[in-house]
PDB file of N, CA and C in Angstrom:
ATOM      1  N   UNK A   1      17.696  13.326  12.585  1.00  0.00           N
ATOM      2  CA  UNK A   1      17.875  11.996  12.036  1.00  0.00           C
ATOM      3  C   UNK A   1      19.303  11.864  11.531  1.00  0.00           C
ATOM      4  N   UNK A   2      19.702  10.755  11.703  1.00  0.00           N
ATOM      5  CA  UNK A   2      21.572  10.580  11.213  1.00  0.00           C
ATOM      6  C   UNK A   2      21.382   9.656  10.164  1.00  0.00           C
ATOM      7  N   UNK A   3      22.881   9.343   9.736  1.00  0.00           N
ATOM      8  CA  UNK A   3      22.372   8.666   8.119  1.00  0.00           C
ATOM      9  C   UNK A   3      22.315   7.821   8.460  1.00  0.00           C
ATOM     10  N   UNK A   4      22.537   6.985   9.870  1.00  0.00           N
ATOM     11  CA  UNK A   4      22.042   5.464   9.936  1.00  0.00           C
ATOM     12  C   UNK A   4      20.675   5.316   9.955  1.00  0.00           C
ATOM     13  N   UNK A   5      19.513   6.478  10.009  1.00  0.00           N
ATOM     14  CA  UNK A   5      18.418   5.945  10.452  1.00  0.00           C
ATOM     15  C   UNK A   5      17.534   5.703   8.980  1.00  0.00           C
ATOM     16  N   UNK A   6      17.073   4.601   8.856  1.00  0.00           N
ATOM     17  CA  UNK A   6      16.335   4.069   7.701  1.00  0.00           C
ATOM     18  C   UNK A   6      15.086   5.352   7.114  1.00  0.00           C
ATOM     19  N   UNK A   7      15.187   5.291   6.324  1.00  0.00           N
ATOM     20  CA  UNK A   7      14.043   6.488   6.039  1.00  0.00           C
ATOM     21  C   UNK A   7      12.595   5.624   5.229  1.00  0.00           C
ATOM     22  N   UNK A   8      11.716   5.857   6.582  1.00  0.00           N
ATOM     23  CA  UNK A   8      10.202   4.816   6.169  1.00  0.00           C
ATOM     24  C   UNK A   8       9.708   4.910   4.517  1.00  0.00           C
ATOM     25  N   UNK A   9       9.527   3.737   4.035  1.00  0.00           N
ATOM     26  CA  UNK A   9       8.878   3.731   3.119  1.00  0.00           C
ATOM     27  C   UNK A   9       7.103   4.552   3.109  1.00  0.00           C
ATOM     28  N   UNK A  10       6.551   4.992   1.609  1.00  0.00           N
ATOM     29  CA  UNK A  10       5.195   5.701   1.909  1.00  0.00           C
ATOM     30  C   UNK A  10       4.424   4.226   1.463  1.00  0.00           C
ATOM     31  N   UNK A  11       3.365   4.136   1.898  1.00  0.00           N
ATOM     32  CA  UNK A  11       2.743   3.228   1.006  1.00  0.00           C
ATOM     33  C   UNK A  11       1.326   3.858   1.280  1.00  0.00           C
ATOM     34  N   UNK A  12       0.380   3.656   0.017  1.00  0.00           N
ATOM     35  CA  UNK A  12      -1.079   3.649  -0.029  1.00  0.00           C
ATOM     36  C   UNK A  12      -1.996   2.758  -0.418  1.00  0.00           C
ATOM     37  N   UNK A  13      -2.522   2.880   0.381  1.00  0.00           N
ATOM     38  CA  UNK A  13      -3.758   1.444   0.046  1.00  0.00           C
ATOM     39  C   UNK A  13      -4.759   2.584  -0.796  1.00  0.00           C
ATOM     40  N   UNK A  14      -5.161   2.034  -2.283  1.00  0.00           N
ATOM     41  CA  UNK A  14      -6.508   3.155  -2.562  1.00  0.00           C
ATOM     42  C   UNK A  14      -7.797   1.725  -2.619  1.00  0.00           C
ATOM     43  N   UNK A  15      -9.093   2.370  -1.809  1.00  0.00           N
ATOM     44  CA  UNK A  15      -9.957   1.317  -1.105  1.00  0.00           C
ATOM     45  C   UNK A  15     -11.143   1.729  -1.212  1.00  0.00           C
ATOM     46  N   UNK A  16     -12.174   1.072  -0.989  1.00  0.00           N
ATOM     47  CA  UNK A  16     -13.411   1.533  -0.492  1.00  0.00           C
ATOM     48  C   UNK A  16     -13.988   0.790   0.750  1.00  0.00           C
ATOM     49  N   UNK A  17     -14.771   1.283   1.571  1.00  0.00           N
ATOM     50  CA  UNK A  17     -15.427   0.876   2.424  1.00  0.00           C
ATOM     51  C   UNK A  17     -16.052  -0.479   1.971  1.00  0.00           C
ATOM     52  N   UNK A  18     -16.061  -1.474   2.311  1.00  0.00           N
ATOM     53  CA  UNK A  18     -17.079  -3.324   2.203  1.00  0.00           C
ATOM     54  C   UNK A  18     -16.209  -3.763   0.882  1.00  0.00           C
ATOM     55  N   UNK A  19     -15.255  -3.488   0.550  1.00  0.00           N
ATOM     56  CA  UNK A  19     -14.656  -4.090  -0.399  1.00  0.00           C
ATOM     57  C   UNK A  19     -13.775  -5.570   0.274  1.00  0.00           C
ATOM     58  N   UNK A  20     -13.979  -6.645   0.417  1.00  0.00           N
ATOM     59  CA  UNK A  20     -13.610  -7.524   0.689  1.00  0.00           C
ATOM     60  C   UNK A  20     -11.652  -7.879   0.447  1.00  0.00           C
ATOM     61  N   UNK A  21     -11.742  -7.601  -0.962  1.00  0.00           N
ATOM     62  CA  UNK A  21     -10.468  -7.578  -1.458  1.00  0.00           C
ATOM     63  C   UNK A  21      -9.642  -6.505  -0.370  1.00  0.00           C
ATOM     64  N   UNK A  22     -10.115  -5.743  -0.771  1.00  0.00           N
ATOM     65  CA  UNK A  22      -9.300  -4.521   0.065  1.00  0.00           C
ATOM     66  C   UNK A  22      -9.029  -4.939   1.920  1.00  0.00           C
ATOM     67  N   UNK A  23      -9.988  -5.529   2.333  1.00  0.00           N
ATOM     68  CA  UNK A  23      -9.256  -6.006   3.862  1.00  0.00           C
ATOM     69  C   UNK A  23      -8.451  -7.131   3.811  1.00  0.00           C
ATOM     70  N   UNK A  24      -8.785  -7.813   2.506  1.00  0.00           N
ATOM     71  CA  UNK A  24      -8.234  -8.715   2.393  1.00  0.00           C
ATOM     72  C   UNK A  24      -6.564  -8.308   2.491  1.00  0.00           C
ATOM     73  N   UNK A  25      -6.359  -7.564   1.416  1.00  0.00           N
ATOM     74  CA  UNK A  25      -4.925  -6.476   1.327  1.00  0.00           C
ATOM     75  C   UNK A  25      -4.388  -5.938   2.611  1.00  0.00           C
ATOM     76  N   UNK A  26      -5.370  -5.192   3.065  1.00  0.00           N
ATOM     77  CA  UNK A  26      -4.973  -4.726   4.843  1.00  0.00           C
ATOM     78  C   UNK A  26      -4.137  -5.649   5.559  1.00  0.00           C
ATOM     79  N   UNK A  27      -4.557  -6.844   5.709  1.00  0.00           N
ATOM     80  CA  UNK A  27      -4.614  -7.755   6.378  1.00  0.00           C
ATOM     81  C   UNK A  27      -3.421  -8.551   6.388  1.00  0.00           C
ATOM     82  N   UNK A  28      -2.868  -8.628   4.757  1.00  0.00           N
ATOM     83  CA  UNK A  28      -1.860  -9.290   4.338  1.00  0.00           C
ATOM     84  C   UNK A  28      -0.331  -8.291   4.552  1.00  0.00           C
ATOM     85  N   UNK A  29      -0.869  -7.164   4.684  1.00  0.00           N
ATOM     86  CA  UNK A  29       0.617  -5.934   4.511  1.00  0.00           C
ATOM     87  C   UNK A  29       0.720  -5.980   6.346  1.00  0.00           C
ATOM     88  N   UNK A  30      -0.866  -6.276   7.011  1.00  0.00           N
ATOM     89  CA  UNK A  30       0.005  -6.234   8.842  1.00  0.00           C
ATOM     90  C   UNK A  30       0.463  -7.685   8.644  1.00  0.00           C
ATOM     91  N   UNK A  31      -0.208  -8.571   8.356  1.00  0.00           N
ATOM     92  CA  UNK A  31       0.861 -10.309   8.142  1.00  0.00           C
ATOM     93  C   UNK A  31       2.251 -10.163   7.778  1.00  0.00           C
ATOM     94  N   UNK A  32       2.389  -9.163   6.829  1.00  0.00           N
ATOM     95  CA  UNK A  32       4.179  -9.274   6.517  1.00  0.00           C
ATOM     96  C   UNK A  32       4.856  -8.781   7.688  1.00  0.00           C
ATOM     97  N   UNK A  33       4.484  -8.250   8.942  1.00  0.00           N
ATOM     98  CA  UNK A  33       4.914  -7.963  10.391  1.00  0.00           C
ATOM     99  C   UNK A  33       6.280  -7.342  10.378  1.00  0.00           C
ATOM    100  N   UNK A  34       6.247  -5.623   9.366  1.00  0.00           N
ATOM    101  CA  UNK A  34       7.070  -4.774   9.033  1.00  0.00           C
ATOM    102  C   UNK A  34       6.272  -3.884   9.013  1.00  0.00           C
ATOM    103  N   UNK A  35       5.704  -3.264   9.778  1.00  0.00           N
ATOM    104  CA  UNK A  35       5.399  -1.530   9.907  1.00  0.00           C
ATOM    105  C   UNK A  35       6.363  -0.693  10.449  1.00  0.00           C
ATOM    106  N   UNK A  36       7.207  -1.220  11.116  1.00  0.00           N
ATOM    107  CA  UNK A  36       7.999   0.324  11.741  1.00  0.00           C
ATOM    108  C   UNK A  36       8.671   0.370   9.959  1.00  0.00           C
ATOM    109  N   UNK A  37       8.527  -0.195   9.503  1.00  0.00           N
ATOM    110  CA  UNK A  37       9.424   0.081   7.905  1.00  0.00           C
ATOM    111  C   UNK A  37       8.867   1.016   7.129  1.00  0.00           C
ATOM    112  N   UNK A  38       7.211   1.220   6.978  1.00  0.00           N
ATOM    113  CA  UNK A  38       6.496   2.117   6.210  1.00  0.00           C
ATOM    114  C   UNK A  38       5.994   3.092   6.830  1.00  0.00           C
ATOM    115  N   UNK A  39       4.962   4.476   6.518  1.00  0.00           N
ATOM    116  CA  UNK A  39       3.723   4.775   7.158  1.00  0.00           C
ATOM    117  C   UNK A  39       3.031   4.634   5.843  1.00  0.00           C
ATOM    118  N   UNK A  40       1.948   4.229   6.318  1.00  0.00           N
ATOM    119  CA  UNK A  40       0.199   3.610   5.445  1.00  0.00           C
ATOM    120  C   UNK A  40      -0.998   4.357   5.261  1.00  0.00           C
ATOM    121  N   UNK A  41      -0.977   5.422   4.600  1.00  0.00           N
ATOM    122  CA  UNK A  41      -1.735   5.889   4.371  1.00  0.00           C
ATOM    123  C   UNK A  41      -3.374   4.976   3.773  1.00  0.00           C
ATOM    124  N   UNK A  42      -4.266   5.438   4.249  1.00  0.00           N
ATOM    125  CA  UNK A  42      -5.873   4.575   3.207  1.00  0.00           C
ATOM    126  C   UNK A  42      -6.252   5.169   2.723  1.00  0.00           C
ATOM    127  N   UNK A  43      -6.793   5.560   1.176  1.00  0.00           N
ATOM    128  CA  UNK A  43      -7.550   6.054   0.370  1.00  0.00           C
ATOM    129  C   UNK A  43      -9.082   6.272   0.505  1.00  0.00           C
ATOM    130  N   UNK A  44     -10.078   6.549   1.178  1.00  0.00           N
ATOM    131  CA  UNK A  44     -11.222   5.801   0.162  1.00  0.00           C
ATOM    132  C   UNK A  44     -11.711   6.561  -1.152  1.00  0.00           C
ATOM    133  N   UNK A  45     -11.756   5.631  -2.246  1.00  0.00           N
ATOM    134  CA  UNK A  45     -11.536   6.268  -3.278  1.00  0.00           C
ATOM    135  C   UNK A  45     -12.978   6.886  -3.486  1.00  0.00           C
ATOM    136  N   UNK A  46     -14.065   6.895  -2.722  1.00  0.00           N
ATOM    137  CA  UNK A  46     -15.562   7.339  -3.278  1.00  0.00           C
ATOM    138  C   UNK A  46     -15.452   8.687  -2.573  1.00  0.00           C
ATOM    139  N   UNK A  47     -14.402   8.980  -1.901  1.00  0.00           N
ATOM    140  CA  UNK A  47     -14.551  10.723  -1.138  1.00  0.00           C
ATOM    141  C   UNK A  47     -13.853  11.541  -2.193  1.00  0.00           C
ATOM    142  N   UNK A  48     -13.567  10.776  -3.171  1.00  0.00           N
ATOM    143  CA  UNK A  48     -12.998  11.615  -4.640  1.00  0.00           C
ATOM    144  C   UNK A  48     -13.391  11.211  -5.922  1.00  0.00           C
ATOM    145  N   UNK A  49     -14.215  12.014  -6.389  1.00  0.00           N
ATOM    146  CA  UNK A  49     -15.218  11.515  -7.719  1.00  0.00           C
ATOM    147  C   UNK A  49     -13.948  10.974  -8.812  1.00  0.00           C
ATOM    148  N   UNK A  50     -12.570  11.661  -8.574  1.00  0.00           N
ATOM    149  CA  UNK A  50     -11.614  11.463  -9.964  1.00  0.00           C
ATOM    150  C   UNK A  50     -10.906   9.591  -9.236  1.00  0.00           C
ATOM    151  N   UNK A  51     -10.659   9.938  -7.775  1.00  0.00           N
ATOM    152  CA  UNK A  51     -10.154   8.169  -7.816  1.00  0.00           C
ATOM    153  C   UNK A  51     -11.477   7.182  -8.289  1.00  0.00           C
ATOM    154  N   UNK A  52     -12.963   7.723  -7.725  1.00  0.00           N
ATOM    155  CA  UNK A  52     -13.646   6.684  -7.994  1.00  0.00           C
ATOM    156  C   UNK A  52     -13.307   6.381  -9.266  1.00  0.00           C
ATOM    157  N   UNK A  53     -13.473   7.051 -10.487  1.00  0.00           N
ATOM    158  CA  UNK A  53     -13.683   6.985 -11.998  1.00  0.00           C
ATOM    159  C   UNK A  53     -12.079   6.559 -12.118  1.00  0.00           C
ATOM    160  N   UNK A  54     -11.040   6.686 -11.463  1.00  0.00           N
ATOM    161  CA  UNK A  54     -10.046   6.470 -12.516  1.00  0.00           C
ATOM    162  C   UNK A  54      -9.945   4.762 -12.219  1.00  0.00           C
ATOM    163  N   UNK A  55     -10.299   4.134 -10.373  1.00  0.00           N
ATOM    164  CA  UNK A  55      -9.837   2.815  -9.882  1.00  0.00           C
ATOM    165  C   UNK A  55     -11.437   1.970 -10.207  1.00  0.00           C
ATOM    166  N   UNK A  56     -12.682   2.435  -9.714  1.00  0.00           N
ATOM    167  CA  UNK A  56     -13.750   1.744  -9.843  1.00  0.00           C
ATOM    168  C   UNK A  56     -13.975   0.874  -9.565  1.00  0.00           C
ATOM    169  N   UNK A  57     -13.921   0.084  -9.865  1.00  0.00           N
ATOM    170  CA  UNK A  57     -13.966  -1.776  -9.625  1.00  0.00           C
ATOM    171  C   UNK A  57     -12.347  -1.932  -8.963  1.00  0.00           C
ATOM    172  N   UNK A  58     -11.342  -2.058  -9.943  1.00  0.00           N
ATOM    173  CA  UNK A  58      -9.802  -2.064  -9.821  1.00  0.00           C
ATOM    174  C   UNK A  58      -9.052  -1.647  -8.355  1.00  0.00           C
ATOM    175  N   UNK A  59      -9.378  -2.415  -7.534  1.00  0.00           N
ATOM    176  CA  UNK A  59      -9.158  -2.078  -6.211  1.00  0.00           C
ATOM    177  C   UNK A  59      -9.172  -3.349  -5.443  1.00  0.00           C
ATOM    178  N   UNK A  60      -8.193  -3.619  -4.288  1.00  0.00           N
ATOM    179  CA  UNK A  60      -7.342  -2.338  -3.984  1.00  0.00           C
ATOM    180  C   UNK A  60      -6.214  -2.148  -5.084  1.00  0.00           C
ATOM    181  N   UNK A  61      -5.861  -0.851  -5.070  1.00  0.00           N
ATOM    182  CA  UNK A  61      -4.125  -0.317  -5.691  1.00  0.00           C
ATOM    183  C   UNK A  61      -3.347  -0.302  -4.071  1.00  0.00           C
ATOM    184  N   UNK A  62      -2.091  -0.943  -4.277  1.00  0.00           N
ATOM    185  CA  UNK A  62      -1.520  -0.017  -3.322  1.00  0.00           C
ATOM    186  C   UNK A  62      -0.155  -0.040  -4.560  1.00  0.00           C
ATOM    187  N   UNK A  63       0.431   1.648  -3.684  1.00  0.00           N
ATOM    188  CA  UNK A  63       1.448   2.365  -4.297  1.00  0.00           C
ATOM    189  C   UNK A  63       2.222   2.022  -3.061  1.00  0.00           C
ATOM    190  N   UNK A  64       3.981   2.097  -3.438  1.00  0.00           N
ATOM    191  CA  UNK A  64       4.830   2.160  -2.399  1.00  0.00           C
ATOM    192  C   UNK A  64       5.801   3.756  -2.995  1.00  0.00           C
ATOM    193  N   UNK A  65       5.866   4.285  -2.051  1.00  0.00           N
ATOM    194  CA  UNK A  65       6.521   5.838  -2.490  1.00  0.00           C
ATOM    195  C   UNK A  65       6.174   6.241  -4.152  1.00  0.00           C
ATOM    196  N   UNK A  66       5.059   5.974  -4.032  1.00  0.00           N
ATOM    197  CA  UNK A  66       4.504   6.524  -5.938  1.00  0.00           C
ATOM    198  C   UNK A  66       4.827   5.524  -6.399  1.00  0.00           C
ATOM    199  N   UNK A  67       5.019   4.339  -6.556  1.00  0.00           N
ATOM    200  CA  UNK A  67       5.181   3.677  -7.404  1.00  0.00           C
ATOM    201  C   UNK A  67       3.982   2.473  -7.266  1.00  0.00           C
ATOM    202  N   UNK A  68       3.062   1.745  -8.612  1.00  0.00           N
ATOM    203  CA  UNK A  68       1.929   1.527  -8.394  1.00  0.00           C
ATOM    204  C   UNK A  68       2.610  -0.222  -8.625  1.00  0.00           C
ATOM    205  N   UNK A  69       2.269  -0.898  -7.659  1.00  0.00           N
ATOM    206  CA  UNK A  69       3.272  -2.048  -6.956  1.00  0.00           C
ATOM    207  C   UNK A  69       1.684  -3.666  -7.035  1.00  0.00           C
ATOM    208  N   UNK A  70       0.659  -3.160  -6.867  1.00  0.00           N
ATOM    209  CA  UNK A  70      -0.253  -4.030  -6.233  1.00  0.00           C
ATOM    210  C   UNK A  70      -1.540  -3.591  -7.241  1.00  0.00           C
ATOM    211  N   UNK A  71      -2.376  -4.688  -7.312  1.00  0.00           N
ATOM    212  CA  UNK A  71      -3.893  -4.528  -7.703  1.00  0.00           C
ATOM    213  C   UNK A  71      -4.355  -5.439  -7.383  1.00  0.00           C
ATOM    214  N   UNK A  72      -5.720  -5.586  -6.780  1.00  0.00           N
ATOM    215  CA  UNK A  72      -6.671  -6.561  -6.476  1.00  0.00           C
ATOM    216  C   UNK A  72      -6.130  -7.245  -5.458  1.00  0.00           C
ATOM    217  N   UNK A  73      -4.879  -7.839  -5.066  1.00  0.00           N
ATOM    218  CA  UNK A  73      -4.395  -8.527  -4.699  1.00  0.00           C
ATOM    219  C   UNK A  73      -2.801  -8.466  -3.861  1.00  0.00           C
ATOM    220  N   UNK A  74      -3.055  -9.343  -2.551  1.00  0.00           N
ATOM    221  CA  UNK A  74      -1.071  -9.322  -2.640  1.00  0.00           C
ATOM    222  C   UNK A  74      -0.855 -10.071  -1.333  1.00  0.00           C
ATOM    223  N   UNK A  75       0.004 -10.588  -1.230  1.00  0.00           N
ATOM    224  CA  UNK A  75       0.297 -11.560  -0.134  1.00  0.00           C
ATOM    225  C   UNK A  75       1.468 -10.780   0.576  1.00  0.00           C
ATOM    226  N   UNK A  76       1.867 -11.113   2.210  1.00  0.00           N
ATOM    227  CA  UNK A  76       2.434 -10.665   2.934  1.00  0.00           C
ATOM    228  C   UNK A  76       3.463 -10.872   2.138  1.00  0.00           C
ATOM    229  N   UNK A  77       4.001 -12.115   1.905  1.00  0.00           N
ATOM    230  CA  UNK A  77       5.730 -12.206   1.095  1.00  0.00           C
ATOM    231  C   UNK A  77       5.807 -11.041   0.013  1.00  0.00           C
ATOM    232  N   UNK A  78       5.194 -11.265  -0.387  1.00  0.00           N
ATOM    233  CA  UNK A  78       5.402 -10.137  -1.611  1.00  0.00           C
ATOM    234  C   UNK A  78       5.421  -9.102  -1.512  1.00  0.00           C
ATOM    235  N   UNK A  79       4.542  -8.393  -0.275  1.00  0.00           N
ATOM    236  CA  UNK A  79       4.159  -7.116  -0.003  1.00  0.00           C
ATOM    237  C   UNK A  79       5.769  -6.439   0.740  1.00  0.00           C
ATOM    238  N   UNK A  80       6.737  -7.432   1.738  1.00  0.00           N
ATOM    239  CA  UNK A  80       7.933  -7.014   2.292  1.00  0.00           C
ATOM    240  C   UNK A  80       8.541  -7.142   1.383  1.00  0.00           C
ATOM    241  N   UNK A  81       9.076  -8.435  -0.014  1.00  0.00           N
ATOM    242  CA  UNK A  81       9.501  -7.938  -0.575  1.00  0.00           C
ATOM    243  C   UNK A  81       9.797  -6.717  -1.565  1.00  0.00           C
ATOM    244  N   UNK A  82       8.292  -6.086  -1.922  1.00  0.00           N
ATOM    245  CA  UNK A  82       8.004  -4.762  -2.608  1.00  0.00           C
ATOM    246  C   UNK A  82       8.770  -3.721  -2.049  1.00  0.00           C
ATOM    247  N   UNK A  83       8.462  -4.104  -0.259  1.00  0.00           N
ATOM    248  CA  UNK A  83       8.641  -2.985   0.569  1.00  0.00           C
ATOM    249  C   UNK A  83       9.930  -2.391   0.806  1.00  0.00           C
ATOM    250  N   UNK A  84      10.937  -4.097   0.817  1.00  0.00           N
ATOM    251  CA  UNK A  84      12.548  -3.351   0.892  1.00  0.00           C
ATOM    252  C   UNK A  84      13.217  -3.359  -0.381  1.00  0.00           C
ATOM    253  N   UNK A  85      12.577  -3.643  -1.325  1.00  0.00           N
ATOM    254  CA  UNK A  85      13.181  -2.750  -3.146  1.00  0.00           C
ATOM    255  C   UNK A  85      12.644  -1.593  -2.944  1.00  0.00           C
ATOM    256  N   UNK A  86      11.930  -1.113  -2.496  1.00  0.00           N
ATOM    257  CA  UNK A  86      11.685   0.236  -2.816  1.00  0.00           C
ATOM    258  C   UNK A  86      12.522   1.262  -1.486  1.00  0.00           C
ATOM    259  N   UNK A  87      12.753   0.830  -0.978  1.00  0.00           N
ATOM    260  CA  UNK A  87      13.510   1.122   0.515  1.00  0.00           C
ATOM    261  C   UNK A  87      14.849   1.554   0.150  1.00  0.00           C
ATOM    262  N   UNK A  88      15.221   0.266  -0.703  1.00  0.00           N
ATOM    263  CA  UNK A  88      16.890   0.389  -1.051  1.00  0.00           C
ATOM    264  C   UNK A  88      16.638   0.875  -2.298  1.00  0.00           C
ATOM    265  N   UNK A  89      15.728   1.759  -2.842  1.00  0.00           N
ATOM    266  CA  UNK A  89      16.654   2.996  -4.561  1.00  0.00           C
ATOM    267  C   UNK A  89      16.075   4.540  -3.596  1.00  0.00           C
ATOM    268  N   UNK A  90      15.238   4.315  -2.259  1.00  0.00           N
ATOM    269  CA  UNK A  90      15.472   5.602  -1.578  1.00  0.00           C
ATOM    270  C   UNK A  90      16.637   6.332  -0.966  1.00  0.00           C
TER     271      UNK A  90
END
């Protein structure tokens, strides 16, 4: 890799399976139509007794490179803008 090449943002969706909100979220981060910018990891938080108890209800979270950016909610605009502030202090 050379220093021109952008270095992808991380992002995580933490989710559960039939959570409405949460595709809702999915849905809105492929609408902002910037993936070669991130890779997207999915959570589901019930295959870990400590995310269930720490998110519970409070979902989705998404994090962008550790940083906790989103809850319940988020629209494509917002989600690219999140995406290239956190891009540019990498």
């Amino acid at each position: 890799m050379n220093d021109q090449t952008p270095i992808k943002a991380e992002v995580v969706i933490y989710a559960r399976p039939g959570c409405h909100l949460c595709d809702e979220a999915k849905a809105e981060i492929a609408r902002a139509n910037c993936t070669g910018l991130y890779n997207l990891e999915e959570i589901n938080i019930d295959d870990d007794p400590e995310l269930a108890r720490r998110y519970g209800y409070d979902i989705p979270v998404v994090t962008i490179n550790g940083v906790h950016v989103f809850k319940h909610c988020l629209n494509a605009a917002d989600f690219k803008r999140e995406l290239r502030r956190a891009r540019k202090t990498t």
